[in-house]
N, C-alpha and C. Protein backbone atom coordinates (compact mmCIF):
# COMPACT_ATOMS: atom_id res chain seq x y z
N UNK A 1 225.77 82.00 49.02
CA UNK A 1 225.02 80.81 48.74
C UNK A 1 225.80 79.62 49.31
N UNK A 2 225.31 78.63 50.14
CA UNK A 2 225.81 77.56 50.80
C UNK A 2 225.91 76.34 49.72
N UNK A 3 227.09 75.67 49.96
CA UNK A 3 227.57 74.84 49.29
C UNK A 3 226.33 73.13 49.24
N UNK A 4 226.18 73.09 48.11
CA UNK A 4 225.06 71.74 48.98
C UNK A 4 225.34 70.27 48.18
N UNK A 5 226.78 70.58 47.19
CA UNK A 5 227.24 68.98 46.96
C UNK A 5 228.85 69.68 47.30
N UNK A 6 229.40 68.39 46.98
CA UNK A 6 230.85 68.25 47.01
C UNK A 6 231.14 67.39 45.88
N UNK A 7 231.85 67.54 44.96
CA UNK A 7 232.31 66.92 43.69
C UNK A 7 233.74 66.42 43.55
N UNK A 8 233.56 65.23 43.49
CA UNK A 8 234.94 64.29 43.68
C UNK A 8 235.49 64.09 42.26
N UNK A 9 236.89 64.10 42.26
CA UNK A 9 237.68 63.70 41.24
C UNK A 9 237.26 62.67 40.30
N UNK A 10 236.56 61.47 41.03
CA UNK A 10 236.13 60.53 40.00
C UNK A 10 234.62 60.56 38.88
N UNK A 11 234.35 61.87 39.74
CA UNK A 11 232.90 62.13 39.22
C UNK A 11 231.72 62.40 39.73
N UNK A 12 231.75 61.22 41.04
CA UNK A 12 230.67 61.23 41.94
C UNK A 12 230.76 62.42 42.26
N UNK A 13 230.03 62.47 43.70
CA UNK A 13 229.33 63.69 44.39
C UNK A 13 228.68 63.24 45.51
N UNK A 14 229.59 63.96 46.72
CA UNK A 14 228.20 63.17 47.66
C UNK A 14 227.64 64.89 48.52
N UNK A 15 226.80 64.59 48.96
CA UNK A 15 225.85 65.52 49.73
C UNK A 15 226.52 66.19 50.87
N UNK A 16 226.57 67.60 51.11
CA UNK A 16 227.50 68.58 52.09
C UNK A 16 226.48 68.79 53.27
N UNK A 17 224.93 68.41 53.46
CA UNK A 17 224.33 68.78 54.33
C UNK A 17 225.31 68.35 55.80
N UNK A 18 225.62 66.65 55.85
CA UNK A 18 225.91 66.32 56.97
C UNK A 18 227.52 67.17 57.60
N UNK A 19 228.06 67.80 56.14
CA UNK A 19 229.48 68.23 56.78
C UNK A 19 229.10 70.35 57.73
N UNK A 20 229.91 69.33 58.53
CA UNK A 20 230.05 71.06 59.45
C UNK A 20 230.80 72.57 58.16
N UNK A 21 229.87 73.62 58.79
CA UNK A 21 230.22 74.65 58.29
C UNK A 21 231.64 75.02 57.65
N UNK A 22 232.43 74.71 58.86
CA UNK A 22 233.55 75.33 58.60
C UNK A 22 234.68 74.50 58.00
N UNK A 23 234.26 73.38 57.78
CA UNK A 23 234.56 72.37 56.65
C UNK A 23 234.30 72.92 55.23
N UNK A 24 233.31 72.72 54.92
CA UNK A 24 232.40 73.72 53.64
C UNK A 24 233.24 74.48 53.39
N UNK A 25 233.15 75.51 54.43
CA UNK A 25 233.77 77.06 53.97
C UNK A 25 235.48 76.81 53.97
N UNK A 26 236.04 75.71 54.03
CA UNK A 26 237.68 75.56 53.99
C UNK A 26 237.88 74.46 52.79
N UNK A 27 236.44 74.04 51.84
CA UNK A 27 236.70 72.99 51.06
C UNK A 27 236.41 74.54 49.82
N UNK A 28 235.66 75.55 49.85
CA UNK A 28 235.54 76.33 49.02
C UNK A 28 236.43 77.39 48.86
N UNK A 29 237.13 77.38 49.81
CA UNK A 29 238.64 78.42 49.44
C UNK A 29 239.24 77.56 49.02
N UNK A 30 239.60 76.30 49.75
CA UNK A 30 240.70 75.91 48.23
C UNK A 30 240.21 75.47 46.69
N UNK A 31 238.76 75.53 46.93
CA UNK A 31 238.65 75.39 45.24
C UNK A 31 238.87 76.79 45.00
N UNK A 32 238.47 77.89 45.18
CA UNK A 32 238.73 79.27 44.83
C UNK A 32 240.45 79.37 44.67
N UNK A 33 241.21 79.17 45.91
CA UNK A 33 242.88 79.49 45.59
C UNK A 33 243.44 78.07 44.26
N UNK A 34 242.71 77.24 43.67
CA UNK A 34 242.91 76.25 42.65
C UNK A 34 242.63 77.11 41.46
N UNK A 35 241.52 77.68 41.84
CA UNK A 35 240.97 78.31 40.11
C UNK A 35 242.08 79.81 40.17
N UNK A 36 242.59 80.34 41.36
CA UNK A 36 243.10 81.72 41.04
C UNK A 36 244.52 81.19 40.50
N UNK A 37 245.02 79.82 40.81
CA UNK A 37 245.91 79.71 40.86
C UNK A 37 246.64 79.02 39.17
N UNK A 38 245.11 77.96 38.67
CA UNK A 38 245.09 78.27 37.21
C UNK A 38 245.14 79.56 36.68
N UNK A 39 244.59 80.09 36.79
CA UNK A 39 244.26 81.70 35.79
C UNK A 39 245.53 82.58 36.16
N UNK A 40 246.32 82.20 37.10
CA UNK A 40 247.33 83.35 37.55
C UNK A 40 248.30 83.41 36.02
N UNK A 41 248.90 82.58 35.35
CA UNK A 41 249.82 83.15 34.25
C UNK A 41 249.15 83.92 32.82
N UNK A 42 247.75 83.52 32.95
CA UNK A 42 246.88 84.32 32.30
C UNK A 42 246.64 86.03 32.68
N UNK A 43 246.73 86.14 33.64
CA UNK A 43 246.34 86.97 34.31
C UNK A 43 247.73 87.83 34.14
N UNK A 44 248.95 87.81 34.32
CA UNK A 44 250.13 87.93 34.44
C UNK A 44 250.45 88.13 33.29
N UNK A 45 250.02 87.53 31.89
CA UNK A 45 250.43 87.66 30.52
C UNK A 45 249.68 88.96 30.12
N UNK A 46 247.71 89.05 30.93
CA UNK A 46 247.55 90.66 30.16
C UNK A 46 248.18 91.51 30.71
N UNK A 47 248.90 91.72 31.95
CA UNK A 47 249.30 92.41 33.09
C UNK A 47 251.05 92.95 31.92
N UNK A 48 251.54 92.71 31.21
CA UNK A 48 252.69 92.06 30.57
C UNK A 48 252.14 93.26 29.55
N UNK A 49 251.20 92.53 28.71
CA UNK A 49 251.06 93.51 27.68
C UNK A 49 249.78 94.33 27.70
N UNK A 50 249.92 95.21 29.45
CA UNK A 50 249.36 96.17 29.57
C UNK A 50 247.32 96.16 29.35
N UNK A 51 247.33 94.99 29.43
CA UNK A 51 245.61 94.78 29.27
C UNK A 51 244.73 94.64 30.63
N UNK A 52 243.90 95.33 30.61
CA UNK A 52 243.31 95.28 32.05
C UNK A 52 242.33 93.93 32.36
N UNK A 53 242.54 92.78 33.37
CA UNK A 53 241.72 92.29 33.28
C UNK A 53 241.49 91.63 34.70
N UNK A 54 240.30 91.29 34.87
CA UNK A 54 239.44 90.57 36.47
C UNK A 54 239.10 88.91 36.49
N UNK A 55 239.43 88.69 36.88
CA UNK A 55 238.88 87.41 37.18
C UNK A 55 237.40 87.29 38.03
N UNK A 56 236.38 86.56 37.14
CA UNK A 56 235.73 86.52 38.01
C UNK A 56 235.01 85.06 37.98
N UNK A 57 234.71 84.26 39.07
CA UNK A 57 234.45 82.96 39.25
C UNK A 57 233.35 83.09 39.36
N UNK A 58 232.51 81.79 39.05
CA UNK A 58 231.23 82.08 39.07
C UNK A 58 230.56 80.43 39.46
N UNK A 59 230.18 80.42 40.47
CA UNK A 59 229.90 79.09 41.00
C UNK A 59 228.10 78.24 40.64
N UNK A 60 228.28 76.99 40.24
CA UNK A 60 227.66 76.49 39.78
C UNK A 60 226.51 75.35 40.08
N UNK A 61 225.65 75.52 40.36
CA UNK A 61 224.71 74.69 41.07
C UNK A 61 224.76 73.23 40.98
């Protein structure tokens, strides 16, 4: 599914139609390596006491 806002720190949001593809697709890996990168000591603590668990992201319209 193609990205169709961009959400700024202050709140706003402006519109992704005019940005090139491969912009998009390099503004959505680093939100993806941000969120793996929160959840990593979580992730690491069930890993610790042997609990199996996935991360899974789930992106939001």
């Amino acid at each position: 599914m193609p990205f169709e806002i961009v959400v700024l720190q202050v709140g706003n949001y402006i519109p992704i139609s005019p940005i090139r593809d491969d912009v998009a697709a390099a503004y959505k890996k680093g939100m993806e390596w941000k969120a793996s990168k929160m959840l990593l000591p979580y992730k690491q603590l069930c890993s610790e006491k042997k609990v199996e668990a996935e991360i899974v992201q789930i992106e939001a319209r």
